[in-house]
C-alpha atoms as a PDB file:
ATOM      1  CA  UNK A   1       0.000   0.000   0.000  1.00  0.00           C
ATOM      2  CA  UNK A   2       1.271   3.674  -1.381  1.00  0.00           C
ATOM      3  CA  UNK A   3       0.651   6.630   0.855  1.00  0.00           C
ATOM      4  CA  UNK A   4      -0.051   9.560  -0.640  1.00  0.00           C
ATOM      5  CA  UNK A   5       2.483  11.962  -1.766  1.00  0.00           C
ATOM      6  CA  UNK A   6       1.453  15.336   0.226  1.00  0.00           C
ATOM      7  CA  UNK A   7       0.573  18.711  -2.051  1.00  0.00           C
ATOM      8  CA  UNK A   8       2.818  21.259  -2.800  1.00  0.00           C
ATOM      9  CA  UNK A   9       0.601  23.389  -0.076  1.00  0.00           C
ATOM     10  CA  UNK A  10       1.059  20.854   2.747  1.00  0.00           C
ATOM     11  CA  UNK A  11       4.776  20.187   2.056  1.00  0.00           C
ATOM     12  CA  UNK A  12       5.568  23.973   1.956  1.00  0.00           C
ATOM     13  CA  UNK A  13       4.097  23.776   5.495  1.00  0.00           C
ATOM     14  CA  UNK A  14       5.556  20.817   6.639  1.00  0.00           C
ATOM     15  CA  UNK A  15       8.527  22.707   5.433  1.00  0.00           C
ATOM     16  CA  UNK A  16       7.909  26.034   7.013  1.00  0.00           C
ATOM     17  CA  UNK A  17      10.655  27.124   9.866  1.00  0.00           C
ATOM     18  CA  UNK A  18       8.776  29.548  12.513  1.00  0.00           C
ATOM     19  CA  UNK A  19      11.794  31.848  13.957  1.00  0.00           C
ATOM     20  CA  UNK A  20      11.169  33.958  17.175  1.00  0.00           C
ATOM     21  CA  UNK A  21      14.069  35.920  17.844  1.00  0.00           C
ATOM     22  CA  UNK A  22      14.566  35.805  21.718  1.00  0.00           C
ATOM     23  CA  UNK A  23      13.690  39.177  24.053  1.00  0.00           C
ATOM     24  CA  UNK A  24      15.387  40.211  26.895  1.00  0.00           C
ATOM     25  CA  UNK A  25      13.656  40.204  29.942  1.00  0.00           C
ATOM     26  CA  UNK A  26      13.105  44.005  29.951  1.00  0.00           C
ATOM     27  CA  UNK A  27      11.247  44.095  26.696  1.00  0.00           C
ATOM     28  CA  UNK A  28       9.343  41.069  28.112  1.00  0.00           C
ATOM     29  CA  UNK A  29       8.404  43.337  31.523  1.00  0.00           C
ATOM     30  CA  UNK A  30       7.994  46.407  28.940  1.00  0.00           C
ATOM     31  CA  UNK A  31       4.949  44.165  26.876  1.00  0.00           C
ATOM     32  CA  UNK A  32       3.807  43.022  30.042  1.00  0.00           C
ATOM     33  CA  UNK A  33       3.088  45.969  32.225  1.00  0.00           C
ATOM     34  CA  UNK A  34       3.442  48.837  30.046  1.00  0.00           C
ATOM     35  CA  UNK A  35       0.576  47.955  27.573  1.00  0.00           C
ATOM     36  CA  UNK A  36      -1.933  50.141  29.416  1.00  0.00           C
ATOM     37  CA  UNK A  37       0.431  52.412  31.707  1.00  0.00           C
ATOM     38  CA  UNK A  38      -1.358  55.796  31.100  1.00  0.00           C
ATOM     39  CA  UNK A  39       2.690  57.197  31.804  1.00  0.00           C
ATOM     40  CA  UNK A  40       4.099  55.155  28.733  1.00  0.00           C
ATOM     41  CA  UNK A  41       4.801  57.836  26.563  1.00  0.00           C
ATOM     42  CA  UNK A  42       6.773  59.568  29.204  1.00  0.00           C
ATOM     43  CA  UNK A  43       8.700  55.946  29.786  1.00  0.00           C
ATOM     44  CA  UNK A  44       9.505  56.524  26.501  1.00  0.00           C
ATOM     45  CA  UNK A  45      11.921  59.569  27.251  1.00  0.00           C
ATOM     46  CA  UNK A  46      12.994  58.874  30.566  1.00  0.00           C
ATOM     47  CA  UNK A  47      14.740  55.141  30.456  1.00  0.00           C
ATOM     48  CA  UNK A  48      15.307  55.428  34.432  1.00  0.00           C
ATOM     49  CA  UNK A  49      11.525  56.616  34.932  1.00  0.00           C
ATOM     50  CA  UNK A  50      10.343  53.303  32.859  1.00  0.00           C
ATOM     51  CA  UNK A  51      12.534  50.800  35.260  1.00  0.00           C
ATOM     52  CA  UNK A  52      11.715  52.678  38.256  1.00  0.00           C
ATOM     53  CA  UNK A  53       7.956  51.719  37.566  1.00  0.00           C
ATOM     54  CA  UNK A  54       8.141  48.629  36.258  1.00  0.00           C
ATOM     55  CA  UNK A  55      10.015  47.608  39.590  1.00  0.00           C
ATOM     56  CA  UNK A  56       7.616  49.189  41.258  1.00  0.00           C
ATOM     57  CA  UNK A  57       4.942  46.754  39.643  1.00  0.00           C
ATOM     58  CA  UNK A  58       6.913  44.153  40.095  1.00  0.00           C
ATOM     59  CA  UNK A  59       7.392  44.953  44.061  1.00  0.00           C
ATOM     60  CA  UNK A  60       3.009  45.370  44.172  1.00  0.00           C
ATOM     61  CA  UNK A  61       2.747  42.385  42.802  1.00  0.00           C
ATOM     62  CA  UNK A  62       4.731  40.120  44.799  1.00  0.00           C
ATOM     63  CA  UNK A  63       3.370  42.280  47.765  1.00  0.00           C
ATOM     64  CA  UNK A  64      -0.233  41.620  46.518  1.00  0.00           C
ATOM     65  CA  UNK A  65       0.442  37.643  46.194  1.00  0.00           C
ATOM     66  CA  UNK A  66       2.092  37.997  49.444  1.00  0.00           C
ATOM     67  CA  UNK A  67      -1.057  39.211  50.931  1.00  0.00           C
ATOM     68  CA  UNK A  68      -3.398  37.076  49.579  1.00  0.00           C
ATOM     69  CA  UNK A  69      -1.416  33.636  50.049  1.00  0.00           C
ATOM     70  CA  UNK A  70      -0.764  34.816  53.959  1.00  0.00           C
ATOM     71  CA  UNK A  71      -4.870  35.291  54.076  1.00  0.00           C
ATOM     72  CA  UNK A  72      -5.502  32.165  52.664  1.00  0.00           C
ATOM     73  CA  UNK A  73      -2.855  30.250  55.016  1.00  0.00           C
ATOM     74  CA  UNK A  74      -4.315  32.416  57.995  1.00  0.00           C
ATOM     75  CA  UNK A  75      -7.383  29.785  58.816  1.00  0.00           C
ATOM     76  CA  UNK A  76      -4.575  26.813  58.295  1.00  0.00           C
ATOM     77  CA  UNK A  77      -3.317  28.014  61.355  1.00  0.00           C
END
């Protein structure tokens, strides 16, 4: 028994490399939390200004998870 010999449309996708070129973790944290930051265009100009906040998300967050994880452990008790 033969199989079938695949189109030209499936073996170009067979074929088909996908490259993602790899981002550093600041661009990463820049996507992440800067999407909707109504300061973003001023992030722009000021490089310090735009780590500055994104540590400062950072920091709430793990302060946030903090919080809620201790409040959930707190009947555990």
């Amino acid at each position: 028994m033969t199989q079938p010999q695949p189109t030209s449309q499936t073996a170009q996708n067979i074929n088909r490399h996908i490259h993602f070129k790899p981002l550093s973790p600041l661009h990463l944290y820049r996507q992440l939390y800067c999407s909707n930051c109504p300061d973003r265009d001023f992030c722009k100009v000021n490089f310090e200004h735009c780590l500055l906040c994104i540590l400062a998300k950072i920091a709430h967050e793990t302060a946030w998870k903090n919080r809620l994880t201790e409040k959930l452990n707190s009947h555990k008790l």
